[in-house]
Protein backbone atom coordinates (compact mmCIF):
# COMPACT_ATOMS: atom_id res chain seq x y z
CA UNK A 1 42.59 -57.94 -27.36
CA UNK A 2 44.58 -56.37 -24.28
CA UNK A 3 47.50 -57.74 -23.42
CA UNK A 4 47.51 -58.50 -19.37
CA UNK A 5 49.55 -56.61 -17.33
CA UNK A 6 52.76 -59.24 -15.95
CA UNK A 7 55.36 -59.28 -13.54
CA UNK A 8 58.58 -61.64 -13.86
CA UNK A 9 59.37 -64.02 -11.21
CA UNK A 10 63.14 -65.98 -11.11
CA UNK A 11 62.37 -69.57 -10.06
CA UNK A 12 64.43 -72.94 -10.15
CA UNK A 13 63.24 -75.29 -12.55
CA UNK A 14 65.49 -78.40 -11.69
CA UNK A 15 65.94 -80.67 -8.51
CA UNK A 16 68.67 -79.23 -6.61
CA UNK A 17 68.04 -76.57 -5.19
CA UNK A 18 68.21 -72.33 -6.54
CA UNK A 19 71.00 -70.31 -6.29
CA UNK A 20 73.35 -68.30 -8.45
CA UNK A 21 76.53 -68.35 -10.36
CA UNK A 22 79.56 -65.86 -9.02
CA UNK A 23 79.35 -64.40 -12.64
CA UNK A 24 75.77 -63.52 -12.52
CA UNK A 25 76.25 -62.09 -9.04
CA UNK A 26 79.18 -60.13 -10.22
CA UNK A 27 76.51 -58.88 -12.97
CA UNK A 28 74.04 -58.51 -10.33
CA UNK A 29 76.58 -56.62 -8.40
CA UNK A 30 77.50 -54.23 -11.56
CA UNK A 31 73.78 -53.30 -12.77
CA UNK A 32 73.22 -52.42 -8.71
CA UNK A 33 76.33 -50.41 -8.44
CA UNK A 34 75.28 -48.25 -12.07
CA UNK A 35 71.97 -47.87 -10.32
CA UNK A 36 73.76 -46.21 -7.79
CA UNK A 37 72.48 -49.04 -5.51
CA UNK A 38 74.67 -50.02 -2.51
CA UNK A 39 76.30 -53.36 -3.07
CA UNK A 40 74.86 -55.67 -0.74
CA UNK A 41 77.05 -56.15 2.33
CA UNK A 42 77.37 -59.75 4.00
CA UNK A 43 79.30 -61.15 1.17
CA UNK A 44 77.98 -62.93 -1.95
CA UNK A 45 75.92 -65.65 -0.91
CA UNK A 46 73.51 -62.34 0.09
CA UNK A 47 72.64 -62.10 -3.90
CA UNK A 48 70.76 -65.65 -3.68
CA UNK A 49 68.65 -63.65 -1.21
CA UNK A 50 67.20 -60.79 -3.54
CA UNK A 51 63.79 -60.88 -4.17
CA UNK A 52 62.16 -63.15 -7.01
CA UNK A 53 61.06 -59.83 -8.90
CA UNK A 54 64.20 -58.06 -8.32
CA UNK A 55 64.68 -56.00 -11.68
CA UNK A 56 68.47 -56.84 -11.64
CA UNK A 57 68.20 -60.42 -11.14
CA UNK A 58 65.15 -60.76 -14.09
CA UNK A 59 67.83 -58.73 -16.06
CA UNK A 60 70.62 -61.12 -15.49
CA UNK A 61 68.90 -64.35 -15.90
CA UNK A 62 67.60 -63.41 -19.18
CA UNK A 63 71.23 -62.05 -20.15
CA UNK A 64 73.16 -64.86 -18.96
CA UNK A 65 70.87 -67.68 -19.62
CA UNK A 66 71.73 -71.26 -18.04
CA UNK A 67 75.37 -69.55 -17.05
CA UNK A 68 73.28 -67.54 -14.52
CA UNK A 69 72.64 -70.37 -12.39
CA UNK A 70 75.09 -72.27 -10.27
CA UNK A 71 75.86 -75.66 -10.48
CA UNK A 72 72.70 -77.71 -9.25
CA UNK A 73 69.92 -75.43 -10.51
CA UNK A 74 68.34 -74.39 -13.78
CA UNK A 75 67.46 -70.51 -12.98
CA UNK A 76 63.93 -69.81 -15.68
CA UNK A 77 61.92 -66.41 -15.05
CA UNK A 78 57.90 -66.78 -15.73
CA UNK A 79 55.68 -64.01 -16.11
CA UNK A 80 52.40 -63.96 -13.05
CA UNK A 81 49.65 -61.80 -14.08
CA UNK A 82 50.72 -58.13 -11.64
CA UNK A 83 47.34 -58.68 -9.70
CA UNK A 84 49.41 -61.83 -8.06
CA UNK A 85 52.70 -59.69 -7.57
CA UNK A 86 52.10 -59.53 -3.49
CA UNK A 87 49.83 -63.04 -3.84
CA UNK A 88 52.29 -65.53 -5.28
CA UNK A 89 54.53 -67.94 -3.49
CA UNK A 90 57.35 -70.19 -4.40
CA UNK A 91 57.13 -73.51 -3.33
CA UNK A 92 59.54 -76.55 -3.44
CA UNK A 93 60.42 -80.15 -3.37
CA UNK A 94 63.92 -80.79 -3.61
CA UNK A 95 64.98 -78.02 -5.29
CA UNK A 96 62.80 -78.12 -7.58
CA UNK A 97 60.34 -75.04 -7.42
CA UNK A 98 56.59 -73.96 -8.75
CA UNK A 99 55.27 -70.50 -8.51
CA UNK A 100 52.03 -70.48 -7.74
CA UNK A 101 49.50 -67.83 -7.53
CA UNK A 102 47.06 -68.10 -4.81
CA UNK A 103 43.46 -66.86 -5.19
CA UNK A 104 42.30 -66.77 -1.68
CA UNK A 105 45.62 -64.52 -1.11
CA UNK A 106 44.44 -61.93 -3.90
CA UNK A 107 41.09 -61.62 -2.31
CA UNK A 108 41.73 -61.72 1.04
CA UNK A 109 44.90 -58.58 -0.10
CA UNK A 110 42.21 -56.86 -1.99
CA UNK A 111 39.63 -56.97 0.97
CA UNK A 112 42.48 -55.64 3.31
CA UNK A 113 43.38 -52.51 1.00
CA UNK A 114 39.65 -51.53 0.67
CA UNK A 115 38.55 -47.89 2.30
CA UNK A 116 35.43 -48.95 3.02
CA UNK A 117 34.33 -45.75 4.77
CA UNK A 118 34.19 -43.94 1.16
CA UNK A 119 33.20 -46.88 -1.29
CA UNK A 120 29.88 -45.80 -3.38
CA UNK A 121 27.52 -49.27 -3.71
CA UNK A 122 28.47 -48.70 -7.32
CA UNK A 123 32.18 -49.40 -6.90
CA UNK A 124 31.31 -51.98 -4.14
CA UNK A 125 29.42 -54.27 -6.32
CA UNK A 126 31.93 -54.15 -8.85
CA UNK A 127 34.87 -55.01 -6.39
CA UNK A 128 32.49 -58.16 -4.65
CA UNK A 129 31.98 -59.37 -9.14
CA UNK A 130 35.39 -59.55 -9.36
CA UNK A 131 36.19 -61.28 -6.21
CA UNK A 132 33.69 -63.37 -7.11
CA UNK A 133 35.55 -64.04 -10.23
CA UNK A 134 38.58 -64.59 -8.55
CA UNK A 135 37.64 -67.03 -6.12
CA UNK A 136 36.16 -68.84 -8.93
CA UNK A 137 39.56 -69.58 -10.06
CA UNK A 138 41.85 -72.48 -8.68
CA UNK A 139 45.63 -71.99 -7.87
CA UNK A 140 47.86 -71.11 -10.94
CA UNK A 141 51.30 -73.09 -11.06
CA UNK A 142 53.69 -71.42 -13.41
């Protein structure tokens, strides 16, 4: 069987709210600078603002564990099938957060990246099967 193509996602897991410990943005700050990646400027509080998929925050998470997080959150990292990577959202209630993958998102991206000047009927019936398919399916809450 084929393994499905993933992409991580940092979330919280506990009521509190997400953000991160100075030693994991110090990491952070270290695997950006060996990237020769510019440090990012408005002080520290800027590295709870990196993206969920940011390869230096999955990095650090994983590396650091439950030291990565600061004091009232649990950072986890969950792997979204890479379809979802531009279709996902974070939600939250008191802290506490669910990634969720949104159908409707995933077709309605799909629909908006077709070139539908040059699509055969071929190719076109295969994209509307699996939309189909994917509409099919409710939210996913990782």
């Amino acid at each position: 069987m084929q393994k499905m193509a993933t992409i991580q996602v940092v979330y919280n897991a506990c009521h509190g709210g997400y953000g991160l410990s100075e030693s994991a943005r110090k990491l952070i700050a270290q695997k950006r600078k060996d990237a020769g990646l510019p440090l990012l400027s408005k002080g520290w509080s800027d590295y709870d603002y990196l993206s969920r998929t940011d390869p230096h925050l999955i990095e650090t998470v994983n590396e650091l564990g439950e030291s990565a997080a600061s004091t009232y959150a649990e950072l986890k990292v969950v792997s979204i099938p890479i379809e979802y990577k531009d279709c996902y959202e974070i939600t939250e209630y008191d802290g506490l957060e669910t990634v969720v993958c949104d159908p409707a998102a995933l077709v309605t991206h799909k629909l908006d990246h077709l070139d539908l000047q040059s699509i055969s009927p071929e190719k076109c019936k295969e994209i509307l099967l699996e939309l189909q398919t994917i509409s099919k399916n409710y939210k996913q809450r990782f």
